[in-house]
PDB file of N, CA and C in Angstrom:
ATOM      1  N   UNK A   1      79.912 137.136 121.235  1.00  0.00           N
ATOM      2  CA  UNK A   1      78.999 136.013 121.328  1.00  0.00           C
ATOM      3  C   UNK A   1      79.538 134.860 120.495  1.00  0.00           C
ATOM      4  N   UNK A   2      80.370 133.734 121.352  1.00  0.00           N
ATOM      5  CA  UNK A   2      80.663 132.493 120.714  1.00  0.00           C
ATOM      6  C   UNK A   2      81.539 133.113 119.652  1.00  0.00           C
ATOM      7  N   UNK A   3      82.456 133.900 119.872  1.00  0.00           N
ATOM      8  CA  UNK A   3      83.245 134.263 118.964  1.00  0.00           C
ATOM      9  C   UNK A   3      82.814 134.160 117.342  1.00  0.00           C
ATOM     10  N   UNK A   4      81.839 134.889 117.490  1.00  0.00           N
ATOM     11  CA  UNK A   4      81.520 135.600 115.586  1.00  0.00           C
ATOM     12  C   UNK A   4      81.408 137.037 115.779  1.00  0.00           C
ATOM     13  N   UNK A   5      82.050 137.496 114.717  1.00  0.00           N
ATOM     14  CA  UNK A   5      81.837 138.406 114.047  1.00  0.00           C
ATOM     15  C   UNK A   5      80.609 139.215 113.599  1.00  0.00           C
ATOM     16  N   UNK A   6      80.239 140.055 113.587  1.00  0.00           N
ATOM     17  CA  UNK A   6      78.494 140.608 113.175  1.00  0.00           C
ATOM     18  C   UNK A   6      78.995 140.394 111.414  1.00  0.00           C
ATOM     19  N   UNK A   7      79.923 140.119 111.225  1.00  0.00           N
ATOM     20  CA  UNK A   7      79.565 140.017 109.409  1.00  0.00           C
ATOM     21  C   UNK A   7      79.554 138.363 109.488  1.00  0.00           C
ATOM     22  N   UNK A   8      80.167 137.642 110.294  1.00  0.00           N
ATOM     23  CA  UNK A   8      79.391 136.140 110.035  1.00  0.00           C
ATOM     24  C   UNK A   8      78.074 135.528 110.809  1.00  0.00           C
ATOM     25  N   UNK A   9      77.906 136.588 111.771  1.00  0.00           N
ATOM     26  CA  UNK A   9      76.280 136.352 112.559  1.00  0.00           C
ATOM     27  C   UNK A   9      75.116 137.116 111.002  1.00  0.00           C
ATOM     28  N   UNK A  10      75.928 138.102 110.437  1.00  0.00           N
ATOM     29  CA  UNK A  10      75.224 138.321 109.320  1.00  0.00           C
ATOM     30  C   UNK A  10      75.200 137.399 107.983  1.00  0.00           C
ATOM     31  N   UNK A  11      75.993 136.681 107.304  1.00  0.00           N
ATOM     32  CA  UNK A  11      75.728 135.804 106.744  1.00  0.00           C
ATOM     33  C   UNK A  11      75.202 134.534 107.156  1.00  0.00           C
ATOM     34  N   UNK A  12      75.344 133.986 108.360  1.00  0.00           N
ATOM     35  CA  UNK A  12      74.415 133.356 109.160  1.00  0.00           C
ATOM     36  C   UNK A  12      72.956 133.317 109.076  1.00  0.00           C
ATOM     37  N   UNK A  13      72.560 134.837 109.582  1.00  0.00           N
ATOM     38  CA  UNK A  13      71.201 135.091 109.420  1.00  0.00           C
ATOM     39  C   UNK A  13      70.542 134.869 107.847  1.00  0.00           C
ATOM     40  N   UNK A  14      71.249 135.258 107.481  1.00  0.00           N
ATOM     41  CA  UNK A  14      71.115 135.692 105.672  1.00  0.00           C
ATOM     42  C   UNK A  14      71.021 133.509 105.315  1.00  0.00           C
ATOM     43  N   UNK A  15      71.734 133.206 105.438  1.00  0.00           N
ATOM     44  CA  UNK A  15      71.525 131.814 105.004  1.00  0.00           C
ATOM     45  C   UNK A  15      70.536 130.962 106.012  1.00  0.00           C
ATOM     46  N   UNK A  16      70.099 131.392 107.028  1.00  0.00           N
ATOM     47  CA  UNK A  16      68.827 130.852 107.779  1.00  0.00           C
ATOM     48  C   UNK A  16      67.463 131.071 107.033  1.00  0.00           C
ATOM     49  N   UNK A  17      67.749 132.661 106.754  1.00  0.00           N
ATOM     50  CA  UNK A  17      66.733 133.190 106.073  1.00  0.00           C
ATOM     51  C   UNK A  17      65.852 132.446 104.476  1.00  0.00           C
ATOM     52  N   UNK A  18      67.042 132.226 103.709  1.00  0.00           N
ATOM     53  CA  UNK A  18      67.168 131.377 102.677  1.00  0.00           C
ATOM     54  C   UNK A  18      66.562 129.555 103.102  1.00  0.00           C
ATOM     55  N   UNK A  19      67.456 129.534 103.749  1.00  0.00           N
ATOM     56  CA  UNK A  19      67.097 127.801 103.953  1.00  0.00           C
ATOM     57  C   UNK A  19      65.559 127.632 105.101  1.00  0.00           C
ATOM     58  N   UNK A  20      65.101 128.498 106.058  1.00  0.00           N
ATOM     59  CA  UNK A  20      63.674 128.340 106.258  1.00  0.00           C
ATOM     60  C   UNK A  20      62.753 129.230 106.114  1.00  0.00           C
ATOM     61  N   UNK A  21      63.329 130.173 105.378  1.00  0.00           N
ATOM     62  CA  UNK A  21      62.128 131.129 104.717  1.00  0.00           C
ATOM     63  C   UNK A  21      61.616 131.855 105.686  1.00  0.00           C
ATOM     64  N   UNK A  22      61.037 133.092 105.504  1.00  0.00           N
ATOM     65  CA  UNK A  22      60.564 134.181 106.427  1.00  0.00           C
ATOM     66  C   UNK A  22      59.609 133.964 107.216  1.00  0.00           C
ATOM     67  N   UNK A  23      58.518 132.844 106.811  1.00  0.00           N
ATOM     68  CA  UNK A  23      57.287 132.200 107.787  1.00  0.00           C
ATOM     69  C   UNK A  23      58.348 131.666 109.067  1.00  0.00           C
ATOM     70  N   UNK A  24      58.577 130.455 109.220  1.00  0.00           N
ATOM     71  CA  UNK A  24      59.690 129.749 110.241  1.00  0.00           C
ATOM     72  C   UNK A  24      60.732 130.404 110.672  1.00  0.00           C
ATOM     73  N   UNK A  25      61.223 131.751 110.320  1.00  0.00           N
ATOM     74  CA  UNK A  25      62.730 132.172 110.522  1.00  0.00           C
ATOM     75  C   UNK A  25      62.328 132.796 112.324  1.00  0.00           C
ATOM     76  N   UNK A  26      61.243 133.409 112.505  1.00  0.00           N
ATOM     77  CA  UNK A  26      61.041 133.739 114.144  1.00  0.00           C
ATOM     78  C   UNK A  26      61.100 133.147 114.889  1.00  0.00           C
ATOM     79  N   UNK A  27      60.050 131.613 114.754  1.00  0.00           N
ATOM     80  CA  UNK A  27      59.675 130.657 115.193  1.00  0.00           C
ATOM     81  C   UNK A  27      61.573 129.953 115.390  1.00  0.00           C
ATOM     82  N   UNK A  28      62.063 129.755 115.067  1.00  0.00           N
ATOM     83  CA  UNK A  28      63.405 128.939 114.691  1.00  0.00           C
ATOM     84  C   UNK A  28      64.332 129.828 115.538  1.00  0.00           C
ATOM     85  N   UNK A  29      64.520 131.156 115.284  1.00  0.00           N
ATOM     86  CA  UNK A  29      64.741 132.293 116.477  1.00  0.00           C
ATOM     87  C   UNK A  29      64.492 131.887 117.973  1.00  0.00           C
ATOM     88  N   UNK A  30      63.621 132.392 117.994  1.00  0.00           N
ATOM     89  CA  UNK A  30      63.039 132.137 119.549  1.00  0.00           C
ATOM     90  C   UNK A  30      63.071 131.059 119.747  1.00  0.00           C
ATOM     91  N   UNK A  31      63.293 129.527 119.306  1.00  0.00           N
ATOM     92  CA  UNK A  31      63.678 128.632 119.690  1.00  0.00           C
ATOM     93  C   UNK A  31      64.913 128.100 120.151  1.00  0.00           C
ATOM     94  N   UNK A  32      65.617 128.642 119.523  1.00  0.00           N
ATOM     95  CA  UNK A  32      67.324 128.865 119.846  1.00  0.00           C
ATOM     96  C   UNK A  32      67.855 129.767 120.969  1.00  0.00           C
ATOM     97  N   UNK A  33      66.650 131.084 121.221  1.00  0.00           N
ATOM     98  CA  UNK A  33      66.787 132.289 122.246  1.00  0.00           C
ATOM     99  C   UNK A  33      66.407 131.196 123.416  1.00  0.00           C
ATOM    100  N   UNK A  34      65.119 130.394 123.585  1.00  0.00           N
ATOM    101  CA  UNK A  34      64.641 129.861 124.467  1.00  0.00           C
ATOM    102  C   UNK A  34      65.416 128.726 125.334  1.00  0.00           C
ATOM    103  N   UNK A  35      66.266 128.045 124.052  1.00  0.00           N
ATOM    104  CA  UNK A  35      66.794 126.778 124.569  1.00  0.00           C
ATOM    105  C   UNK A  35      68.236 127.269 125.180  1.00  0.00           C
ATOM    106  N   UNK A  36      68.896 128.232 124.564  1.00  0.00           N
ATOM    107  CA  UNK A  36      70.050 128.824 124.731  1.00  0.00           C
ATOM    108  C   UNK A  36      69.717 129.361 126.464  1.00  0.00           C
ATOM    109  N   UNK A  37      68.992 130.412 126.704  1.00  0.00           N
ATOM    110  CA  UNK A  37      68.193 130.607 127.866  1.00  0.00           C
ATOM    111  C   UNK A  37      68.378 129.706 128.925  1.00  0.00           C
ATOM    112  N   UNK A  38      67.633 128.536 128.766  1.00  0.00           N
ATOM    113  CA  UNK A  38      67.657 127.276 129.737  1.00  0.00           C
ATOM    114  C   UNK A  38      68.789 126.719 129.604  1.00  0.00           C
ATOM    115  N   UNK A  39      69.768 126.593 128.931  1.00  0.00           N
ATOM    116  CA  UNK A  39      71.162 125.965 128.930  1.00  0.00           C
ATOM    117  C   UNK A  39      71.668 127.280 130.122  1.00  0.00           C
ATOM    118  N   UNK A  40      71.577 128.350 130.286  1.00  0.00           N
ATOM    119  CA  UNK A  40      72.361 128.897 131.111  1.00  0.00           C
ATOM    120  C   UNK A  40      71.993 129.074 132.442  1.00  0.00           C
ATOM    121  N   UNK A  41      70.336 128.724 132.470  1.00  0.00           N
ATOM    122  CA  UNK A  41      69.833 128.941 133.747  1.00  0.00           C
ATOM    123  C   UNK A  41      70.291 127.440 134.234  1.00  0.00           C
ATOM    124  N   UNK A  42      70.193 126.456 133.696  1.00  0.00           N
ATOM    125  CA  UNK A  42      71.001 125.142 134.012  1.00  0.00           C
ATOM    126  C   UNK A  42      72.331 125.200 134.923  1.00  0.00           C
ATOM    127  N   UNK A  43      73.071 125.930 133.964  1.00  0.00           N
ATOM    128  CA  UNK A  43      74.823 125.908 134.725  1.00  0.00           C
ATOM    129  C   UNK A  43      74.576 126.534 135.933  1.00  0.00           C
ATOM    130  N   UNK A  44      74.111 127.752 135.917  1.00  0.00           N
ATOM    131  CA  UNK A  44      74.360 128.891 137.131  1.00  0.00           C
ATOM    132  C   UNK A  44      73.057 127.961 138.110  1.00  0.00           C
ATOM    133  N   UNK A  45      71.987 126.952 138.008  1.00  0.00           N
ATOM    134  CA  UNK A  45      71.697 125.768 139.224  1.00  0.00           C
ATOM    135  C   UNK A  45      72.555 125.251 139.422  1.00  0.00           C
ATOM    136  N   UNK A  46      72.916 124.485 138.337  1.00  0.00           N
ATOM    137  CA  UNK A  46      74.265 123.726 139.071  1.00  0.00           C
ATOM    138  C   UNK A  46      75.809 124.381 139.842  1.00  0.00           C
ATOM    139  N   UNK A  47      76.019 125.348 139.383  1.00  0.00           N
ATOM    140  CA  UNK A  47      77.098 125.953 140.061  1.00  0.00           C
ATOM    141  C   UNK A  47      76.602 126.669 141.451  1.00  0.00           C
ATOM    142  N   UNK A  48      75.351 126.889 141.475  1.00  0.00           N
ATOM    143  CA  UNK A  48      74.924 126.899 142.753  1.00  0.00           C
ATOM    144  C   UNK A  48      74.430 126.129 144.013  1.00  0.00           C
ATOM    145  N   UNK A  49      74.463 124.901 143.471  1.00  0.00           N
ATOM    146  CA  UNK A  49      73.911 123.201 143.717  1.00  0.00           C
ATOM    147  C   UNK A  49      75.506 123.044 143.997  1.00  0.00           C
ATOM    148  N   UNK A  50      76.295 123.201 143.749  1.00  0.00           N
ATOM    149  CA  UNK A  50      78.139 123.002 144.128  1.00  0.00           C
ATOM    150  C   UNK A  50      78.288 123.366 145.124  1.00  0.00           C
ATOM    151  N   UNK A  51      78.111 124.655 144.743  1.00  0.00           N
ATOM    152  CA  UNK A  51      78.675 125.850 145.672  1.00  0.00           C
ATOM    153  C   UNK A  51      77.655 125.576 147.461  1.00  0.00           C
ATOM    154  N   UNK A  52      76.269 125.489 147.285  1.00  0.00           N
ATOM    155  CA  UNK A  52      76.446 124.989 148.937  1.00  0.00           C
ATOM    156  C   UNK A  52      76.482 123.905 149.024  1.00  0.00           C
ATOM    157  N   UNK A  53      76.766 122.654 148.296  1.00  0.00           N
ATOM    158  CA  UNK A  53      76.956 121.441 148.960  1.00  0.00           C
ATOM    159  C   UNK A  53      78.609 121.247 149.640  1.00  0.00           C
ATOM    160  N   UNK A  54      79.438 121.908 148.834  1.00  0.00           N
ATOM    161  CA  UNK A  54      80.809 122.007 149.044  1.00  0.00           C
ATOM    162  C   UNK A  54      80.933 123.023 149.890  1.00  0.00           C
ATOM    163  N   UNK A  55      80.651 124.032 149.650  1.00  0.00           N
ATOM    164  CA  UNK A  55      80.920 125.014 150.462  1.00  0.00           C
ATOM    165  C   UNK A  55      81.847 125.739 149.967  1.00  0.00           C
ATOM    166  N   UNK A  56      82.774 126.495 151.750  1.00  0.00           N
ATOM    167  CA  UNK A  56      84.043 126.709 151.302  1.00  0.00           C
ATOM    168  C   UNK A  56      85.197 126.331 150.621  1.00  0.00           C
ATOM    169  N   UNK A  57      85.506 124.922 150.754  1.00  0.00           N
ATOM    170  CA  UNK A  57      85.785 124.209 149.566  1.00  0.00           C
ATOM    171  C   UNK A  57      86.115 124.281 148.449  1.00  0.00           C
ATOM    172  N   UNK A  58      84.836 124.619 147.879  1.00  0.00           N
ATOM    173  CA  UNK A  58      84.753 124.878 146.550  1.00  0.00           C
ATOM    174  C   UNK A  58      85.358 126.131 146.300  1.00  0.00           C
ATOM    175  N   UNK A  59      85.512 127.270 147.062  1.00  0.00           N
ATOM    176  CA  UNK A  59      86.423 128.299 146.747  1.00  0.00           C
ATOM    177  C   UNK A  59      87.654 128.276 146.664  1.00  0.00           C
ATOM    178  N   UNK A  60      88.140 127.560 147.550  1.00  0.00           N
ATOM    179  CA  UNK A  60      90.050 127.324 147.675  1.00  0.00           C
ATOM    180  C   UNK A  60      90.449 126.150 146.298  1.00  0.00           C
ATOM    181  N   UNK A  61      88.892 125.761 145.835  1.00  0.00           N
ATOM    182  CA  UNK A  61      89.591 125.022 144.568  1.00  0.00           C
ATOM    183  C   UNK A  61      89.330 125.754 143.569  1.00  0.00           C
ATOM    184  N   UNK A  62      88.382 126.551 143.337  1.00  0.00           N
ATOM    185  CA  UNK A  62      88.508 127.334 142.115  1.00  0.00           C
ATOM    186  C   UNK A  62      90.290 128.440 142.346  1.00  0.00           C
ATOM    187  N   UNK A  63      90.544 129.312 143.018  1.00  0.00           N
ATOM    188  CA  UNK A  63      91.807 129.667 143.181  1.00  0.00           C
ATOM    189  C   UNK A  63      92.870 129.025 142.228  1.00  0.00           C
ATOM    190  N   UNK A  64      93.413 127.979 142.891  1.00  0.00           N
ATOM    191  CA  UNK A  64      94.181 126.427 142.094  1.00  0.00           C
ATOM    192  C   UNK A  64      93.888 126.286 141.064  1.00  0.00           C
ATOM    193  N   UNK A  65      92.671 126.260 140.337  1.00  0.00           N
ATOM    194  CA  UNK A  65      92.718 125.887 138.715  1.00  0.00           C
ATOM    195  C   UNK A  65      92.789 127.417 138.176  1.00  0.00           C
ATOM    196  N   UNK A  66      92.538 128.340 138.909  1.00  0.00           N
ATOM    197  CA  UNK A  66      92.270 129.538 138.172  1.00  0.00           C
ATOM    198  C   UNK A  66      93.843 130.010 137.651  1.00  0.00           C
ATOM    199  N   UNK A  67      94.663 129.355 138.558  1.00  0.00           N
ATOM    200  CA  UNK A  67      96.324 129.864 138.466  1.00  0.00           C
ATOM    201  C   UNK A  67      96.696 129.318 137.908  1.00  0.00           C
ATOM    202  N   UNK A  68      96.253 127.447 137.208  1.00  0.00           N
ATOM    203  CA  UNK A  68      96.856 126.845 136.702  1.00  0.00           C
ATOM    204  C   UNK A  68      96.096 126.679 135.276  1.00  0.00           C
ATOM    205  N   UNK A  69      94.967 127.658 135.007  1.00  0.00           N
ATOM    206  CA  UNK A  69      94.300 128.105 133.499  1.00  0.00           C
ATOM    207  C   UNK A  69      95.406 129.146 133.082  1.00  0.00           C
ATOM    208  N   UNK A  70      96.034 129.990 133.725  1.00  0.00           N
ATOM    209  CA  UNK A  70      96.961 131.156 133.372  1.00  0.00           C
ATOM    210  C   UNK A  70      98.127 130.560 133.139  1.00  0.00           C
ATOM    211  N   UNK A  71      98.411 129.445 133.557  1.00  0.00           N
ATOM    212  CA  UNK A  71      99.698 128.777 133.425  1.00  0.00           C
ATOM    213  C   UNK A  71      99.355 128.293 131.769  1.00  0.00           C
ATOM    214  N   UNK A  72      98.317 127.539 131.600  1.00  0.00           N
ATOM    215  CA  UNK A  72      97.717 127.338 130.661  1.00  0.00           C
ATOM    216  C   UNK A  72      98.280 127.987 129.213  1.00  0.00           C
ATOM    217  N   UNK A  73      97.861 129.281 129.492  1.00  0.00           N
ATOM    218  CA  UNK A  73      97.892 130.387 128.402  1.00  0.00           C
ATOM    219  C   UNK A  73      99.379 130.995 128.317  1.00  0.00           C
ATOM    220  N   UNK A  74      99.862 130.311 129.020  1.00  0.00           N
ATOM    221  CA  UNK A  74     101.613 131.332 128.979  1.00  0.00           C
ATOM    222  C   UNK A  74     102.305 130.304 127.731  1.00  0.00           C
ATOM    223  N   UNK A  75     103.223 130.812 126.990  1.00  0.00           N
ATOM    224  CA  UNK A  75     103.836 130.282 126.218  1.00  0.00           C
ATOM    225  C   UNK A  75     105.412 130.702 126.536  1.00  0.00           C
ATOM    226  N   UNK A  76     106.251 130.122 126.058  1.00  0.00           N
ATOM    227  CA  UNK A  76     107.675 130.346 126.032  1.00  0.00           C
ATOM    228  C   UNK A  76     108.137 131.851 125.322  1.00  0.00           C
ATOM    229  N   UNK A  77     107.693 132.365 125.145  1.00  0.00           N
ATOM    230  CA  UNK A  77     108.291 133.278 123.829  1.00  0.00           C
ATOM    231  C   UNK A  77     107.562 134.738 125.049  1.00  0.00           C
ATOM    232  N   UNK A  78     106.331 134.474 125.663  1.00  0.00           N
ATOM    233  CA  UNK A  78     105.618 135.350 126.539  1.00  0.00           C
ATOM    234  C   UNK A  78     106.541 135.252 128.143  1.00  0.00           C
ATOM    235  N   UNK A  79     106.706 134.163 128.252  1.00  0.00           N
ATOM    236  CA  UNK A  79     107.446 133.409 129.608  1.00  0.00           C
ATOM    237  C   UNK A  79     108.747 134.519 129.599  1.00  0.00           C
ATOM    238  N   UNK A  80     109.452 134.268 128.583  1.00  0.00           N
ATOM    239  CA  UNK A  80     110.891 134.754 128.163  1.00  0.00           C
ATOM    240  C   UNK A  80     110.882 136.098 128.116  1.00  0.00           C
ATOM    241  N   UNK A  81     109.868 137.181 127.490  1.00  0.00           N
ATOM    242  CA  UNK A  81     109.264 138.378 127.224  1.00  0.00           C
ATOM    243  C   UNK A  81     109.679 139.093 128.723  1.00  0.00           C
ATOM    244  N   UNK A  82     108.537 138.238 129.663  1.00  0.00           N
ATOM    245  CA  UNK A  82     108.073 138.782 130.912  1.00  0.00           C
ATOM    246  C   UNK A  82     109.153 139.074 132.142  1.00  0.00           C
ATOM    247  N   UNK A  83     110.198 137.323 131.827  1.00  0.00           N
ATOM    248  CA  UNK A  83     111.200 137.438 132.447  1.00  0.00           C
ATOM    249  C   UNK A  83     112.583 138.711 132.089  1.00  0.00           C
ATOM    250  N   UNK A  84     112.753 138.756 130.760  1.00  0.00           N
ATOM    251  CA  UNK A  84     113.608 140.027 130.743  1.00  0.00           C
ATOM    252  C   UNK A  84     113.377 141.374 130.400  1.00  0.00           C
ATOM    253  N   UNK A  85     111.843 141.574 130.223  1.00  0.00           N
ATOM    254  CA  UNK A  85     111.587 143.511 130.271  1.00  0.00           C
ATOM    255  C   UNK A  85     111.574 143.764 131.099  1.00  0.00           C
ATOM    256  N   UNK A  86     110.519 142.748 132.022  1.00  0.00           N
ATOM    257  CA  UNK A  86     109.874 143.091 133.475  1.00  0.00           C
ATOM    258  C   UNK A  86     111.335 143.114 134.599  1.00  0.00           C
ATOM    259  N   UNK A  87     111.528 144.407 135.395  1.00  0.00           N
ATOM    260  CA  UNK A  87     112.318 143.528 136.328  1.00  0.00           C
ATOM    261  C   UNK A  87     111.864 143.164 137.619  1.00  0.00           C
ATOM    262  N   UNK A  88     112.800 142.348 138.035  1.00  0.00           N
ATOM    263  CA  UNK A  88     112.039 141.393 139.317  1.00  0.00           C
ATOM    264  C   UNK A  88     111.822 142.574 140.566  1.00  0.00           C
ATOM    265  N   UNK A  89     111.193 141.734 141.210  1.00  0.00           N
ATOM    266  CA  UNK A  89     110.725 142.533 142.639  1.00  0.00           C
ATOM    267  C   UNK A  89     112.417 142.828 142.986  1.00  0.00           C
ATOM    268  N   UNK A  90     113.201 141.763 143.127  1.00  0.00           N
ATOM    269  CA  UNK A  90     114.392 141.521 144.400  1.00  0.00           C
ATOM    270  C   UNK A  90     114.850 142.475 144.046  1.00  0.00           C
ATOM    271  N   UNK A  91     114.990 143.127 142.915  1.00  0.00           N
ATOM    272  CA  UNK A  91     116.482 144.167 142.114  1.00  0.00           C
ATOM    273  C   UNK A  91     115.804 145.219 142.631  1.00  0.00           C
ATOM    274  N   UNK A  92     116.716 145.653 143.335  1.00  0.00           N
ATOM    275  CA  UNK A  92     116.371 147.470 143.693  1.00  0.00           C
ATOM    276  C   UNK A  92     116.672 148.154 142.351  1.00  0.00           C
ATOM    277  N   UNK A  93     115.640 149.426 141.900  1.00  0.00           N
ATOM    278  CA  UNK A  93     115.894 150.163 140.671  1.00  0.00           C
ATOM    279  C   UNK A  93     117.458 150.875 140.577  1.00  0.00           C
ATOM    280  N   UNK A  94     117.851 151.279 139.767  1.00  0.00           N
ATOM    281  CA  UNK A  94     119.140 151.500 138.952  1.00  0.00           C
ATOM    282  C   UNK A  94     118.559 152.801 139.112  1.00  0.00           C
ATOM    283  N   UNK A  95     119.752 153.845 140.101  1.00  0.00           N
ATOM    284  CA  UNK A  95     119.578 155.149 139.949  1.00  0.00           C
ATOM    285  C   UNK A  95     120.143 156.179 138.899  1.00  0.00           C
ATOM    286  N   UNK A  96     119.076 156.757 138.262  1.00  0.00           N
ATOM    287  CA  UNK A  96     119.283 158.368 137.099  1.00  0.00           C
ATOM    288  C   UNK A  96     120.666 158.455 137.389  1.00  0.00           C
ATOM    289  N   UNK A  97     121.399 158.325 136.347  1.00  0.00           N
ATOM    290  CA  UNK A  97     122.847 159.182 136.260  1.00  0.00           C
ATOM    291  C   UNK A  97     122.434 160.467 136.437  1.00  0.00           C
ATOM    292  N   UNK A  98     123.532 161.568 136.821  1.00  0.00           N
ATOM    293  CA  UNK A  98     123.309 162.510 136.573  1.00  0.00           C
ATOM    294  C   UNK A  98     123.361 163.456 135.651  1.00  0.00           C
ATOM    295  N   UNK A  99     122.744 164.782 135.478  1.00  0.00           N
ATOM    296  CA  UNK A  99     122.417 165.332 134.229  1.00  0.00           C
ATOM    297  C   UNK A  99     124.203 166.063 133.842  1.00  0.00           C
ATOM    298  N   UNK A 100     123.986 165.792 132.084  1.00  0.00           N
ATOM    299  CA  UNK A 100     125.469 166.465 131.837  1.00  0.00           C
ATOM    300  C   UNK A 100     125.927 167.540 132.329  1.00  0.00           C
ATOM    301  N   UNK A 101     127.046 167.661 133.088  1.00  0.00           N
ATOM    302  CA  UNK A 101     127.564 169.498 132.838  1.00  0.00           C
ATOM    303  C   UNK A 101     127.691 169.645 134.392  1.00  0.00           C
ATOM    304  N   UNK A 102     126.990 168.415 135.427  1.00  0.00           N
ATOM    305  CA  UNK A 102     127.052 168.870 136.875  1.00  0.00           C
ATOM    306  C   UNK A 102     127.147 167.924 137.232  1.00  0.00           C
ATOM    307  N   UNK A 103     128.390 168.335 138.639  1.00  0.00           N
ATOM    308  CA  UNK A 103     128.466 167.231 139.199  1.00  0.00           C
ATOM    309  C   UNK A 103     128.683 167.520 140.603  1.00  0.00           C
ATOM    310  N   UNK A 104     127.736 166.607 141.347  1.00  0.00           N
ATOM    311  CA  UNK A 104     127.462 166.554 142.634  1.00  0.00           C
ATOM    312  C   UNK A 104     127.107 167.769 143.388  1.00  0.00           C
ATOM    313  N   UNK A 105     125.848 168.721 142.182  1.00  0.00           N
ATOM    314  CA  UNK A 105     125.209 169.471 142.342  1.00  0.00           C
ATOM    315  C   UNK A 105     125.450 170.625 142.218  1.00  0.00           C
ATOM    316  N   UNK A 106     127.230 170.775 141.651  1.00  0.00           N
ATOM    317  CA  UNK A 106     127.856 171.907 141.119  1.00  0.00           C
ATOM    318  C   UNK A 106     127.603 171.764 139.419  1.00  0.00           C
ATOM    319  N   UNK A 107     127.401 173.298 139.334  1.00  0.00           N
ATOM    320  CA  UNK A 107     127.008 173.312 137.320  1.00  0.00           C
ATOM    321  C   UNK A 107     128.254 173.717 137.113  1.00  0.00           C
ATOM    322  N   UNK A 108     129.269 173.413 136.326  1.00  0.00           N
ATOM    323  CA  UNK A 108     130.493 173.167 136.011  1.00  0.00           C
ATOM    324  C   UNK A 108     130.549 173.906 134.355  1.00  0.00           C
ATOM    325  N   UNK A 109     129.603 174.302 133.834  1.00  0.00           N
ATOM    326  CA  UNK A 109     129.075 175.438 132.880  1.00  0.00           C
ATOM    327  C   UNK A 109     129.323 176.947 133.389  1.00  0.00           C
ATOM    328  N   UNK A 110     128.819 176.691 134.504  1.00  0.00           N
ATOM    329  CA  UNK A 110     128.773 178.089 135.017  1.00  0.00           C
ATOM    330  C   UNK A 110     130.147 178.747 135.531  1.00  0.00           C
ATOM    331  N   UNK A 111     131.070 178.158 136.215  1.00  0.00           N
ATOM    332  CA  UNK A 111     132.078 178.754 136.304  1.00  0.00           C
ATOM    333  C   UNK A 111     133.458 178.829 134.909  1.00  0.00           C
TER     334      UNK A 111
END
C-alpha cells in the first residue's frame, strides 16, 4: 500500500495518534478510508467512460504504451545481461559432448 512498510504505516499511526488524539483519530480514519474509496471509484468511471466511448481503440493503444512502459524499466547493464546469458531464438542449441571413455557409443573402458 503506496509503498510503506507496516513499521512506517506504524509510526504513522503512532504520530496521528499523538497529533489528534484518540477522540478524532477514527473520525480522521474513516475520512481518509472514505475519500481514498471515491478517488478509486472515480478512475475505474472514468476508465470505463474511455473504454466505451473509444472502444476497440482504446485496446490496441493500451498494448503500445504497455511495451513502451517495459522499455521504460530496462536499463543498459539489464539490456546487456539479457543479451548475453539469454540465447537468441535464431541459434540452434550446442549439442552435449559426449560422456568420457566412449566414443560413438563404444565404451573404450571395457575392452
Amino acid at each position: 500500500m503506496l509503498g510503506l512498510s507496516p513499521e512506517h504505516l506504524l509510526v504513522l499511526l503512532v504520530a496521528a495518534l499523538f497529533i489528534l488524539g484518540p477522540e478524532r483519530l477514527p473520525g480522521a480514519i474513516a475520512t481518509v478510508r472514505k475519500t481514498a474509496q471515491r478517488a478509486k471509484d472515480a478512475l475505474a468511471n472514468a476508465h470505463e467512460q474511455i473504454s466505451n466511448e473509444i472502444g476497440p481503440e482504446f485496446e490496441q493503444l493500451r498494448k503500445p504504451l504497455g511495451e513502451l512502459n517495459q522499455l521504460r524499466t530496462l536499463d543498459p547493464r539489464t539490456a546487456l545481461t539479457r543479451f548475453v546469458l539469454e540465447p537468441s531464438a535464431a541459434e540452434p542449441p550446442t549439442p552435449a559432448p559426449p560422456p568420457a571413455g566412449r566414443v560413438s557409443g563404444v565404451d573404450m573402458e571395457a575392452t
